[in-house]
N, C-alpha and C. Protein backbone atom coordinates (compact mmCIF):
# COMPACT_ATOMS: atom_id res chain seq x y z
N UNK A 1 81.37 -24.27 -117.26
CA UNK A 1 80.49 -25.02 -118.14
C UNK A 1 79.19 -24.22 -118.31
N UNK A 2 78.87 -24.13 -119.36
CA UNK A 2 77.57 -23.46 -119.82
C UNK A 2 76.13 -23.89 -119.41
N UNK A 3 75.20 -23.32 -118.63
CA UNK A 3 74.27 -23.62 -118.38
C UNK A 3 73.14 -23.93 -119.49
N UNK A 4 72.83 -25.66 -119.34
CA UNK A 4 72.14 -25.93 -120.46
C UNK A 4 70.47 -26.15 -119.78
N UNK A 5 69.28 -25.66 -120.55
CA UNK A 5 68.20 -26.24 -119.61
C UNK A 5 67.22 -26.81 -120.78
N UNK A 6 66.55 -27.91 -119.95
CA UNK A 6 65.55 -28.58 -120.92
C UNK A 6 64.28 -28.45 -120.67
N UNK A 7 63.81 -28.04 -121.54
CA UNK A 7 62.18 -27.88 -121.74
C UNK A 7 60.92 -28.86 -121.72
N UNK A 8 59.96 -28.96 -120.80
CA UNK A 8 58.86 -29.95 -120.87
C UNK A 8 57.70 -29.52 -120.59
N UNK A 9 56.80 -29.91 -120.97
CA UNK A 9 55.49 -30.57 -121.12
C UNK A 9 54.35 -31.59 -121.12
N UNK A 10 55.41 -32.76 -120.95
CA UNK A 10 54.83 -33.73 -121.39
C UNK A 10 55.66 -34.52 -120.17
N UNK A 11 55.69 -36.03 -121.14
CA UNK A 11 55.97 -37.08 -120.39
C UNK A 11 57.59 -37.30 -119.78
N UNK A 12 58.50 -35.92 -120.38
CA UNK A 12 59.79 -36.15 -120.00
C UNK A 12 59.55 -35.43 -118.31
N UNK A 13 58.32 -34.91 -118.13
CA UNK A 13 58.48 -34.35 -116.43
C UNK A 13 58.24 -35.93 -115.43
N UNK A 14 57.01 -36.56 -116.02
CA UNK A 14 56.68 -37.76 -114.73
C UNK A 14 57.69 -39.05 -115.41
N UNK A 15 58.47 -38.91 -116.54
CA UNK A 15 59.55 -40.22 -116.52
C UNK A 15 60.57 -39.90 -117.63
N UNK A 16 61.34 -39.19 -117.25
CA UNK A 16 62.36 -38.56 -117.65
C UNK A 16 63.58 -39.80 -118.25
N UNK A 17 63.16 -40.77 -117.37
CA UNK A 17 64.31 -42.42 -117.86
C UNK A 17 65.67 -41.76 -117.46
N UNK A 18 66.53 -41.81 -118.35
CA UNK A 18 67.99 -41.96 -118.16
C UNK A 18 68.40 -40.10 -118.51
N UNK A 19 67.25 -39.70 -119.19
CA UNK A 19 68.12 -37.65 -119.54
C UNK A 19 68.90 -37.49 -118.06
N UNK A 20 69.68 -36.57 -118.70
CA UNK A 20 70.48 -36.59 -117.79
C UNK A 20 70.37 -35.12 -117.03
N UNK A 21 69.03 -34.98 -116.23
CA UNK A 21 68.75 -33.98 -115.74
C UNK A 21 69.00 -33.86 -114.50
N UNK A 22 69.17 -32.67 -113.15
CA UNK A 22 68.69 -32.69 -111.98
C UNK A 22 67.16 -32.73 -112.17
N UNK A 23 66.69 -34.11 -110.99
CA UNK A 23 65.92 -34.02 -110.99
C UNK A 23 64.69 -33.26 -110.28
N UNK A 24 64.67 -31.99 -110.53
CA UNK A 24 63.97 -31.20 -110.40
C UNK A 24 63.27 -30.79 -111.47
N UNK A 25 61.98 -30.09 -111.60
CA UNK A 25 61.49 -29.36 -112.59
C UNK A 25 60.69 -28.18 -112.29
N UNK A 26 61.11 -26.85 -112.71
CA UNK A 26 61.00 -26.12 -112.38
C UNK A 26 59.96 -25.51 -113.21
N UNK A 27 59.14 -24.33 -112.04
CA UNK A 27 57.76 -24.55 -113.61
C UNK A 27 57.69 -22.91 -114.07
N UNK A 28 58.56 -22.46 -113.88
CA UNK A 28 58.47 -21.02 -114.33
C UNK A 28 59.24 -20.55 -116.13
N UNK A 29 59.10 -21.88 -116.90
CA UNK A 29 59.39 -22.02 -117.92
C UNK A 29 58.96 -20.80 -118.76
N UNK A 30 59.63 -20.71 -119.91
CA UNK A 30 58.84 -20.10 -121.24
C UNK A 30 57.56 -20.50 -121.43
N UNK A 31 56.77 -19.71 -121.81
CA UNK A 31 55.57 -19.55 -122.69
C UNK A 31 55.60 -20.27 -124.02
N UNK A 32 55.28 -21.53 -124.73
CA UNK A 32 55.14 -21.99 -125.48
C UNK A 32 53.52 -22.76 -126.12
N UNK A 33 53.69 -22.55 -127.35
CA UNK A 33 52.92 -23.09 -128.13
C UNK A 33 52.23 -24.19 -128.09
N UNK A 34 51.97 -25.17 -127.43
CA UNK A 34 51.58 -26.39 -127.06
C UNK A 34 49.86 -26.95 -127.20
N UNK A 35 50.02 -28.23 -127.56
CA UNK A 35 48.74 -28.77 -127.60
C UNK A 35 48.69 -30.14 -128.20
N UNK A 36 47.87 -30.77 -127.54
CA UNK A 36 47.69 -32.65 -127.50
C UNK A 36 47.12 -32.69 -128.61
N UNK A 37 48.23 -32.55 -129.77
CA UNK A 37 48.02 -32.72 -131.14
C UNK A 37 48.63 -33.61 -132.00
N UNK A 38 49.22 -35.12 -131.39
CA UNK A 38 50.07 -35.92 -132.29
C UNK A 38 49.77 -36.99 -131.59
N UNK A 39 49.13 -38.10 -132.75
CA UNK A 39 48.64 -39.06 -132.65
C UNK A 39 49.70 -40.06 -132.92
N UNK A 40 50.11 -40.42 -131.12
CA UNK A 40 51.86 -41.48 -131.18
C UNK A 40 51.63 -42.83 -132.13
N UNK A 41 52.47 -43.63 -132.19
CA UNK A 41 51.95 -45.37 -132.88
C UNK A 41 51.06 -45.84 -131.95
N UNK A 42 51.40 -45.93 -130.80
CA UNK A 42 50.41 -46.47 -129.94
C UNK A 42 49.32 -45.86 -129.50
N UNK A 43 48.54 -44.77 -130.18
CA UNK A 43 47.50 -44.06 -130.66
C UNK A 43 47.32 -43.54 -129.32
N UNK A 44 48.17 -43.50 -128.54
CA UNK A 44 47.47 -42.41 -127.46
C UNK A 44 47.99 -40.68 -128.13
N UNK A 45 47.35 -39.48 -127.29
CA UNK A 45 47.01 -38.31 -128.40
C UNK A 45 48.78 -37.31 -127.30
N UNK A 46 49.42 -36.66 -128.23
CA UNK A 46 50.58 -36.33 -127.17
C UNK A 46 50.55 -34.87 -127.60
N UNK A 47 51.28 -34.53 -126.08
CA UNK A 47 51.49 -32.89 -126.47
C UNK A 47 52.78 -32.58 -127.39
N UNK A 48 52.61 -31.89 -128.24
CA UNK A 48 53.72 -31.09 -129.58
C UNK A 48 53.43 -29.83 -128.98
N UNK A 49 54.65 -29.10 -129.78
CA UNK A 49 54.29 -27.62 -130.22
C UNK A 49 53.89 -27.64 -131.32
N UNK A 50 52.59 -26.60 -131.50
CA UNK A 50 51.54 -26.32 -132.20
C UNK A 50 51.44 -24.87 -132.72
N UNK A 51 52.25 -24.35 -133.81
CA UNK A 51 52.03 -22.90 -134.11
C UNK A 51 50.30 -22.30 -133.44
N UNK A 52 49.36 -23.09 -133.90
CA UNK A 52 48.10 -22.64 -133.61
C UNK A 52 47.69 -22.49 -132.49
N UNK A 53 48.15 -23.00 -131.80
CA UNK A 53 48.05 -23.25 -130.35
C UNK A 53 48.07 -22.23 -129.26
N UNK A 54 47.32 -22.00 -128.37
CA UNK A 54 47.75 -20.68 -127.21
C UNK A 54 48.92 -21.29 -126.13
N UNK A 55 49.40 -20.08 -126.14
CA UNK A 55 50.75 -20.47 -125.08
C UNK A 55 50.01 -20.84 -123.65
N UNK A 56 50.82 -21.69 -123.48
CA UNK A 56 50.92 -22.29 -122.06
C UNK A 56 52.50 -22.07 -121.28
N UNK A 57 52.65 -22.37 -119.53
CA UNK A 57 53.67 -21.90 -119.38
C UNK A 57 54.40 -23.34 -118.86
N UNK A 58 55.48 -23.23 -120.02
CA UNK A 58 56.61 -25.14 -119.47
C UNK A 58 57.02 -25.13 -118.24
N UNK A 59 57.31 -26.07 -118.38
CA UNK A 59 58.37 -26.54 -117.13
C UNK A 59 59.93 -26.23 -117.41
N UNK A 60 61.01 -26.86 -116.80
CA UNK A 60 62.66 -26.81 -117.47
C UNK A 60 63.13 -27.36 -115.86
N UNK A 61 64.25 -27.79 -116.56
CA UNK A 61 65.53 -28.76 -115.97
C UNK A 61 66.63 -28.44 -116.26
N UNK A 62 67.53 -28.62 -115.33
CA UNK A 62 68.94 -28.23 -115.24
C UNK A 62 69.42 -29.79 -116.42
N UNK A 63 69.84 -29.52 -117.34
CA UNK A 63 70.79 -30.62 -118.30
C UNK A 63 72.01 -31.17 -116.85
N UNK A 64 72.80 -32.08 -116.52
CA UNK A 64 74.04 -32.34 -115.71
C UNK A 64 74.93 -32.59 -116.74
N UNK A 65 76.10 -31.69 -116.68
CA UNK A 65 77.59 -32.31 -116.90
C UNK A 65 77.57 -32.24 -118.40
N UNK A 66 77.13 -31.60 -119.06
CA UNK A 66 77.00 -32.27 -120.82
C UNK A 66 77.48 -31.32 -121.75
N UNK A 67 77.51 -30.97 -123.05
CA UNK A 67 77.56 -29.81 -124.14
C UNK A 67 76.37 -30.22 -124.72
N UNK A 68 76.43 -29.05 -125.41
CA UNK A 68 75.00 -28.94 -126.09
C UNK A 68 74.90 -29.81 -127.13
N UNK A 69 75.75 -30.73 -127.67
CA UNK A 69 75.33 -31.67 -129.03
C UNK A 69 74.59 -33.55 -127.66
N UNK A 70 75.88 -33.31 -127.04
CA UNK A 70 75.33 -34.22 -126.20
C UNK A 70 74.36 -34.05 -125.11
N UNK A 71 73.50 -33.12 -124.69
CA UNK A 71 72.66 -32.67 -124.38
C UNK A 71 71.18 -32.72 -125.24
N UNK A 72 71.64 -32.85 -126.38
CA UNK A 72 70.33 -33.00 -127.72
C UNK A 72 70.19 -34.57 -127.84
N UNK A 73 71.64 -34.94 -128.07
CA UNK A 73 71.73 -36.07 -127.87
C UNK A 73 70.90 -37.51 -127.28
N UNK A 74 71.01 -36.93 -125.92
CA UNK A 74 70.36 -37.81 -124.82
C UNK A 74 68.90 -37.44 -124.82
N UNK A 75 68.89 -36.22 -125.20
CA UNK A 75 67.02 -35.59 -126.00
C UNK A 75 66.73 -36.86 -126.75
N UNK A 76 67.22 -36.87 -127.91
CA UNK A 76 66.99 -37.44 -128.96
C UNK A 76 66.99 -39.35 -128.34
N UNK A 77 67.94 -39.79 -127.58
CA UNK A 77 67.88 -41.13 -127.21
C UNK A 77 66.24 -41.13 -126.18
N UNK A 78 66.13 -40.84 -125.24
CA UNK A 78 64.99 -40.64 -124.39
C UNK A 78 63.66 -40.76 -125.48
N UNK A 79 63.87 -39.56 -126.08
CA UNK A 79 62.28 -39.98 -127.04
C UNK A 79 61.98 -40.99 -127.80
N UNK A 80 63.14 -42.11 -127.92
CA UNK A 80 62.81 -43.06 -128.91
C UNK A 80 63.79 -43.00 -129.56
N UNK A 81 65.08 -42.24 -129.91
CA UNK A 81 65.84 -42.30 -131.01
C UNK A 81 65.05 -41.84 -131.78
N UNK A 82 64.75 -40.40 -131.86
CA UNK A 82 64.13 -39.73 -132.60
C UNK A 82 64.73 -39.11 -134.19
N UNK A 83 64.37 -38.43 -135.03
CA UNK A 83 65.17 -38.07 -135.88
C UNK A 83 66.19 -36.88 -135.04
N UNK A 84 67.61 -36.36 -135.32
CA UNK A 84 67.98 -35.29 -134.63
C UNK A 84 67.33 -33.98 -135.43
N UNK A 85 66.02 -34.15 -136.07
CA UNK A 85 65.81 -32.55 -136.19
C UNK A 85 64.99 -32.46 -135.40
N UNK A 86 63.94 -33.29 -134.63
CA UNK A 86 63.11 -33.40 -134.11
C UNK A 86 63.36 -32.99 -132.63
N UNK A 87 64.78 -32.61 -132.18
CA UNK A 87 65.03 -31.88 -130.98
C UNK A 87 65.19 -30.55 -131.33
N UNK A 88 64.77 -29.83 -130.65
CA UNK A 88 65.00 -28.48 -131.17
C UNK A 88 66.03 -27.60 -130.13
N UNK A 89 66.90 -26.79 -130.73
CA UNK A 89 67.97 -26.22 -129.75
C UNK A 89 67.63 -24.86 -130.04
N UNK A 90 68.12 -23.82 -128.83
CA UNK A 90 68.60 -22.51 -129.18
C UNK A 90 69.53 -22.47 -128.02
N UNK A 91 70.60 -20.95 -128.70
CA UNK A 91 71.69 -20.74 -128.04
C UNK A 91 71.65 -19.33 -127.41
N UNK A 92 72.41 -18.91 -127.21
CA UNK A 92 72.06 -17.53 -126.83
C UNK A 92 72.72 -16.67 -127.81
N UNK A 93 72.27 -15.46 -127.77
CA UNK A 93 72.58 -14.58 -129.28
C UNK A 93 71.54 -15.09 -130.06
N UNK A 94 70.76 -15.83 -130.38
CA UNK A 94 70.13 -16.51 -131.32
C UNK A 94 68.71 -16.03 -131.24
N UNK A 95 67.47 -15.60 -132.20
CA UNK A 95 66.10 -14.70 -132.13
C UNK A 95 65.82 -16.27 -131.19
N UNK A 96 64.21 -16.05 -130.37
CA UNK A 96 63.00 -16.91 -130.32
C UNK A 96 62.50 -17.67 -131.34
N UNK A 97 62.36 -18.66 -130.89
CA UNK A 97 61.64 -19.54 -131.92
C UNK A 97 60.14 -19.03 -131.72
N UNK A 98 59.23 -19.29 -133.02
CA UNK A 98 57.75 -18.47 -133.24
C UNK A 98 57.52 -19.52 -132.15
N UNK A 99 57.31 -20.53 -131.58
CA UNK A 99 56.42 -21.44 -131.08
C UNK A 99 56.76 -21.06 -129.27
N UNK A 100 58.21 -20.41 -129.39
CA UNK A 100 58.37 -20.57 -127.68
C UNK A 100 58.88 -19.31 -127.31
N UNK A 101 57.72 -18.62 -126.93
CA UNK A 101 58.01 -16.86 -126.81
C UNK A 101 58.54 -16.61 -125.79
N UNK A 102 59.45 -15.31 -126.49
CA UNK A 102 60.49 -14.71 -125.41
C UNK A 102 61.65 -15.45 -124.83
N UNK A 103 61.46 -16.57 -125.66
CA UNK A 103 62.28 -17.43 -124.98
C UNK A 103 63.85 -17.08 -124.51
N UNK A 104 64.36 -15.90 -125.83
CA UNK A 104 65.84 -15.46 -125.32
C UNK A 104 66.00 -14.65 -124.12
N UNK A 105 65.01 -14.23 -123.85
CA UNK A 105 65.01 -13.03 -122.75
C UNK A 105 64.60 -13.66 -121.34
N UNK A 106 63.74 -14.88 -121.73
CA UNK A 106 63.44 -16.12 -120.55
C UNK A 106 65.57 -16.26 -120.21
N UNK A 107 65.50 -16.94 -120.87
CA UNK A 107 66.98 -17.64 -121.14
C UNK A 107 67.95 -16.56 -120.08
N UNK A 108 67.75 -15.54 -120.48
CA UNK A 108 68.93 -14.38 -120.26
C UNK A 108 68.53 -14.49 -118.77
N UNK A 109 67.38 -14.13 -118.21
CA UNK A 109 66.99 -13.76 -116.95
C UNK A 109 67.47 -14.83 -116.21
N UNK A 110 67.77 -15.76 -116.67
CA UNK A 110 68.22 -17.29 -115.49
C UNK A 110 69.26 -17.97 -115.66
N UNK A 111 70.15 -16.83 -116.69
CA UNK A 111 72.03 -17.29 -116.94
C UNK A 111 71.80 -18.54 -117.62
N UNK A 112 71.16 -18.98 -118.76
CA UNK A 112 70.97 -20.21 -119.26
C UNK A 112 71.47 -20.06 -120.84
N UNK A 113 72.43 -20.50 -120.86
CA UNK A 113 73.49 -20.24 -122.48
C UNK A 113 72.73 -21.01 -123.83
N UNK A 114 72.21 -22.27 -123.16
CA UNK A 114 71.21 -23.39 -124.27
C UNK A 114 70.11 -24.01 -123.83
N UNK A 115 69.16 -23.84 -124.74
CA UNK A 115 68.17 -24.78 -124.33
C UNK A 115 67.49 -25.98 -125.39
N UNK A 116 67.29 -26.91 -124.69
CA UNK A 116 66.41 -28.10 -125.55
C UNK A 116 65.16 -28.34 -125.49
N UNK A 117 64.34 -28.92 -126.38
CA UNK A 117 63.27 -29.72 -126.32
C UNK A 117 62.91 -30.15 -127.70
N UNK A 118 61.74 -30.83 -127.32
CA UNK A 118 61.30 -32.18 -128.20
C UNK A 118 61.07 -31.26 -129.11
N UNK A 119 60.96 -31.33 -129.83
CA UNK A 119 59.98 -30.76 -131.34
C UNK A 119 59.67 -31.73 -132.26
N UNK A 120 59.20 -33.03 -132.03
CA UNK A 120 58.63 -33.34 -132.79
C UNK A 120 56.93 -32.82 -133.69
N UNK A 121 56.59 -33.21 -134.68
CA UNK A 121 55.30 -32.15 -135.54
C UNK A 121 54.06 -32.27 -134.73
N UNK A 122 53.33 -31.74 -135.06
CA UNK A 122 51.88 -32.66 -134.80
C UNK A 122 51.57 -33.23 -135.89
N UNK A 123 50.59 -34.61 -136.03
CA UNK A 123 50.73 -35.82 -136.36
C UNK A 123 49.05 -36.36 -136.28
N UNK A 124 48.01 -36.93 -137.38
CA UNK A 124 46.96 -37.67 -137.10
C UNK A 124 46.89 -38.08 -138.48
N UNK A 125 46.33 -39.06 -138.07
CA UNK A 125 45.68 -40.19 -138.95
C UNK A 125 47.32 -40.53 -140.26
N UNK A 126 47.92 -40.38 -139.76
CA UNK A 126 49.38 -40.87 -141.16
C UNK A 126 49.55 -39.68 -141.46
N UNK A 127 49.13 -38.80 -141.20
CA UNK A 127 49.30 -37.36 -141.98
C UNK A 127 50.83 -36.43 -140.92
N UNK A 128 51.43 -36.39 -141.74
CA UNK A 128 52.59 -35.13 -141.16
C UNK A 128 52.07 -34.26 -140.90
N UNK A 129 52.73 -33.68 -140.26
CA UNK A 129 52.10 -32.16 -139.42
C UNK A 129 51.04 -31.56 -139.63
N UNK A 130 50.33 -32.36 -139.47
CA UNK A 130 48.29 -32.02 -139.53
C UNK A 130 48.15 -32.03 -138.35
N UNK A 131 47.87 -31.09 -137.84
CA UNK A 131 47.19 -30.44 -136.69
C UNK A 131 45.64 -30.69 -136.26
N UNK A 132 45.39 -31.89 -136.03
CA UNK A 132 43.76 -32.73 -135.49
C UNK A 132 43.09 -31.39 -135.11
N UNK A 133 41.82 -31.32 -135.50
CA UNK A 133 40.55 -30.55 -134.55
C UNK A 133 40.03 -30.98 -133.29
N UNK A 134 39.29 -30.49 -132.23
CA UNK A 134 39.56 -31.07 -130.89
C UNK A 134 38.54 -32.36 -131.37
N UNK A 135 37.42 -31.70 -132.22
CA UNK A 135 36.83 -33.08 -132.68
C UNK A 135 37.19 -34.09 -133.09
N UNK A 136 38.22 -34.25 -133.70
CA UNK A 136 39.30 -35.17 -134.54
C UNK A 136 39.82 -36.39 -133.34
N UNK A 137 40.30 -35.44 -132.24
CA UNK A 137 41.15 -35.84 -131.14
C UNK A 137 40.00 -36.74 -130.65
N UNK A 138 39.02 -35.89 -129.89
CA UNK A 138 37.86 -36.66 -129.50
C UNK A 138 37.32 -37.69 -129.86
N UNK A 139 37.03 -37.95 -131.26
CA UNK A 139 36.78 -39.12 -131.72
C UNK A 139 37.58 -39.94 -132.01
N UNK A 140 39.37 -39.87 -131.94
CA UNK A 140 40.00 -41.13 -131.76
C UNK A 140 39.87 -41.41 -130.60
N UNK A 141 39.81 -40.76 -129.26
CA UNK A 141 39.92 -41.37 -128.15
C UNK A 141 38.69 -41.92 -128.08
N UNK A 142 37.64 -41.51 -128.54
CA UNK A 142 36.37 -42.54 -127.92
C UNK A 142 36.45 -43.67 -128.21
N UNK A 143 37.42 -44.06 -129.66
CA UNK A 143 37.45 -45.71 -130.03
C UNK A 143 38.20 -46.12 -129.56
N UNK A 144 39.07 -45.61 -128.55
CA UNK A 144 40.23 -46.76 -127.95
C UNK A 144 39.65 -47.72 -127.50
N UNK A 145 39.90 -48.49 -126.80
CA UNK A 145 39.88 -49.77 -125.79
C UNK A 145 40.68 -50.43 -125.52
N UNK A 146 40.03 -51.03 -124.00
CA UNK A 146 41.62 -51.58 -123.49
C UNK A 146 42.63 -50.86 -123.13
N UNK A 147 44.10 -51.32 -123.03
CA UNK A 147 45.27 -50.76 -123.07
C UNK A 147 45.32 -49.89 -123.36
N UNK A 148 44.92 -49.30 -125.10
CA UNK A 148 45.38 -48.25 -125.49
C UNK A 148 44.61 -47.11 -125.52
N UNK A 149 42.79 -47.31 -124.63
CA UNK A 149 42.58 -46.21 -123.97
C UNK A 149 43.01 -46.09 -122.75
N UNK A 150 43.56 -46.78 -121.98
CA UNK A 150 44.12 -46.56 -120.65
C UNK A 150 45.47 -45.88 -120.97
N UNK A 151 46.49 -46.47 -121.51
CA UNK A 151 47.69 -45.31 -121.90
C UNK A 151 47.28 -44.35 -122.17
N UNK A 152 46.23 -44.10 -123.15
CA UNK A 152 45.93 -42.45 -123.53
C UNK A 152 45.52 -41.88 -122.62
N UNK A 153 44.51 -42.27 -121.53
CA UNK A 153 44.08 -41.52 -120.36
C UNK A 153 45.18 -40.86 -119.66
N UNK A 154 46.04 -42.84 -119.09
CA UNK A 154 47.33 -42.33 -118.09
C UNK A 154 47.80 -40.56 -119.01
N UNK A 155 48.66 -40.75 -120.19
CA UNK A 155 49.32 -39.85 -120.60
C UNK A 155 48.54 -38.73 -120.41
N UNK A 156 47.03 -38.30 -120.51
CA UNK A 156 46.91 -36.58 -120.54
C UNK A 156 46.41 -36.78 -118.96
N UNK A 157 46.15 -37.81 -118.18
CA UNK A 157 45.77 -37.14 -116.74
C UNK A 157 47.14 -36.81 -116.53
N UNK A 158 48.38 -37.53 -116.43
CA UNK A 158 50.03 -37.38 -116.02
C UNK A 158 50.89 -35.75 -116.65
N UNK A 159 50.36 -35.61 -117.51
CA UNK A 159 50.22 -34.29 -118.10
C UNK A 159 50.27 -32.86 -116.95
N UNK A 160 51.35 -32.13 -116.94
CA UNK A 160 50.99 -31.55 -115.57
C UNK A 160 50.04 -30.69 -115.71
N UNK A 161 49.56 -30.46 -114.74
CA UNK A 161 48.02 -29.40 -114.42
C UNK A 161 48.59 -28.18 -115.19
N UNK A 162 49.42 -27.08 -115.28
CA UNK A 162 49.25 -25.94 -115.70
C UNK A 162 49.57 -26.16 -117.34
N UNK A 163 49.59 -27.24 -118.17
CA UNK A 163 49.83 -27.25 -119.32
C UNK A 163 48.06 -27.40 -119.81
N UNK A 164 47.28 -26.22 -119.42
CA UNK A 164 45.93 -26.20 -119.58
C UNK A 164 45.62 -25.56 -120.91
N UNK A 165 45.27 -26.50 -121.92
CA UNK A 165 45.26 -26.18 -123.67
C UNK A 165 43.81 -26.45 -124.17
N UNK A 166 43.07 -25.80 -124.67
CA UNK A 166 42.00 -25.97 -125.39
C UNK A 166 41.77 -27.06 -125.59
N UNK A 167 42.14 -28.52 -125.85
CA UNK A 167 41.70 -29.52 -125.84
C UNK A 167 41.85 -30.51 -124.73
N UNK A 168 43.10 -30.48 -124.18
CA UNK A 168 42.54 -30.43 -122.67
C UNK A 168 41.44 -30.49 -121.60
N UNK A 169 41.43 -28.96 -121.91
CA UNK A 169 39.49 -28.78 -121.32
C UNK A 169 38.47 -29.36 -122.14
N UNK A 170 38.67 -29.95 -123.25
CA UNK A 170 37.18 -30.56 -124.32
C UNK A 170 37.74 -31.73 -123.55
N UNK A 171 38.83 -32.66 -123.47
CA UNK A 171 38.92 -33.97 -123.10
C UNK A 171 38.54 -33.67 -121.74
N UNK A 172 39.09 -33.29 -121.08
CA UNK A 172 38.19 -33.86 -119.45
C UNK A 172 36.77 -33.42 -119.22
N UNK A 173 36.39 -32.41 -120.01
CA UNK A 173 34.81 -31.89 -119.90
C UNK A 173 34.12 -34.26 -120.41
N UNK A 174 34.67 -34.21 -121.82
CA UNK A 174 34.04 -35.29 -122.14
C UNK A 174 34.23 -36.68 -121.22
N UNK A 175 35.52 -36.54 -121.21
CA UNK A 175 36.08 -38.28 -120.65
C UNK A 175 36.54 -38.27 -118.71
N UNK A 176 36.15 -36.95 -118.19
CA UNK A 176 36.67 -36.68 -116.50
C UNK A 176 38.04 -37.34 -116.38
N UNK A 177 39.09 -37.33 -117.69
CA UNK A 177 40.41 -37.25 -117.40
C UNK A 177 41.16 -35.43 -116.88
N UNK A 178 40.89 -35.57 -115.60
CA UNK A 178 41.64 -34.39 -114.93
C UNK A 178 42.69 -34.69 -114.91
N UNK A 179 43.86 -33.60 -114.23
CA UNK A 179 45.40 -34.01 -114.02
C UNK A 179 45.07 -34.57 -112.93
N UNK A 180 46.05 -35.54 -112.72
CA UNK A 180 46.88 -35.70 -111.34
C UNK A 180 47.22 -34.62 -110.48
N UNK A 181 47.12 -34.67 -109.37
CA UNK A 181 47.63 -33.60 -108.11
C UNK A 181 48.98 -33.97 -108.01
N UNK A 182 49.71 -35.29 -108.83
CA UNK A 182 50.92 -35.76 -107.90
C UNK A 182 51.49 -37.06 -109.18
N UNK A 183 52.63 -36.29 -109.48
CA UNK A 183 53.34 -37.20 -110.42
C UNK A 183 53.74 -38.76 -109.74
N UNK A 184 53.91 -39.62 -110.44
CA UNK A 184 54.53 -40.83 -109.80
C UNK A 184 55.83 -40.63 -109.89
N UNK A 185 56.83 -41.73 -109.54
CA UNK A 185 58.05 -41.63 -109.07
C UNK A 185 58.93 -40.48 -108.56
């Protein structure tokens, strides 16, 4: 069976739900494009890949037991029942995607035939793939309240520490949301 691995950043490392990963996460991932640039429904601010963005280095997970459609699959159920373009695959033989460098030669070095992750756009104010300024970001979070500044906090302190992105450092300089030392569950 072909070694499939999944890619993170975000919230599939501290609650992964039902993917059907070992649960391990390993952090010597690809170099990707990333940045807390998509403003979810419930207005907290989430990490995408971000052409503009400076690479940061992911995480990845062993997929268990699956093929690669059902491997996207359970991608795609986990995030919400997402659209299926909004997972993004590569295979091997296949170039790097611009957003997740080197990724085939990542791939090759660790016998890994497929890989997944989210790709959903970045996302503000109703706008498709508009890419917020850190100012942009900043000033939705200052109007939260309640709940839905506490989700937004939880989500970028839960955020693991080495996914360290230019806005990132503007949000905890402003709001002292640091990472966590220590995922829950």
């Amino acid at each position: 069976m072909p070694l499939i691995a999944c890619l993170g950043w975000g919230s599939l490392i501290w609650d992964p739900r039902e993917l059907p990963i070992q649960r391990h996460w390993f952090e010597d991932g690809p170099f990707a494009k990333v940045e807390f640039a998509r403003q979810s429904a419930d207005d907290r601010i989430t990490l995408v890949l971000d052409k503009t963005a400076a690479p940061v280095r992911t995480l990845w997970a062993v997929m268990i037991g699956t093929d690669i459609e059902g491997a996207k699959e359970a991608l795609r159920q986990r995030e919400g029942k997402i659209k299926s373009e909004h997972v993004g695959s590569w295979a091997h033989g296949e170039a790097s995607p611009a957003t997740i460098l080197n990724l085939a030669e990542w791939a090759a070095a660790r016998g890994i035939e497929d890989v997944i992750w989210t790709a959903l756009p970045p996302i503000f104010g109703r706008n498709d793939h508009k890419t917020p300024t850190v100012e942009e970001v900043l000033g939705h979070l200052r109007k939260l309240e309640g709940t839905k500044r506490d989700n937004a906090e939880k989500y970028i302190r839960l955020a693991p520490r080495r996914i360290d992105t230019a806005y990132r450092r503007k949000i905890e300089a402003e709001f002292g949301w640091t990472a966590l030392e220590e995922w829950p569950g």
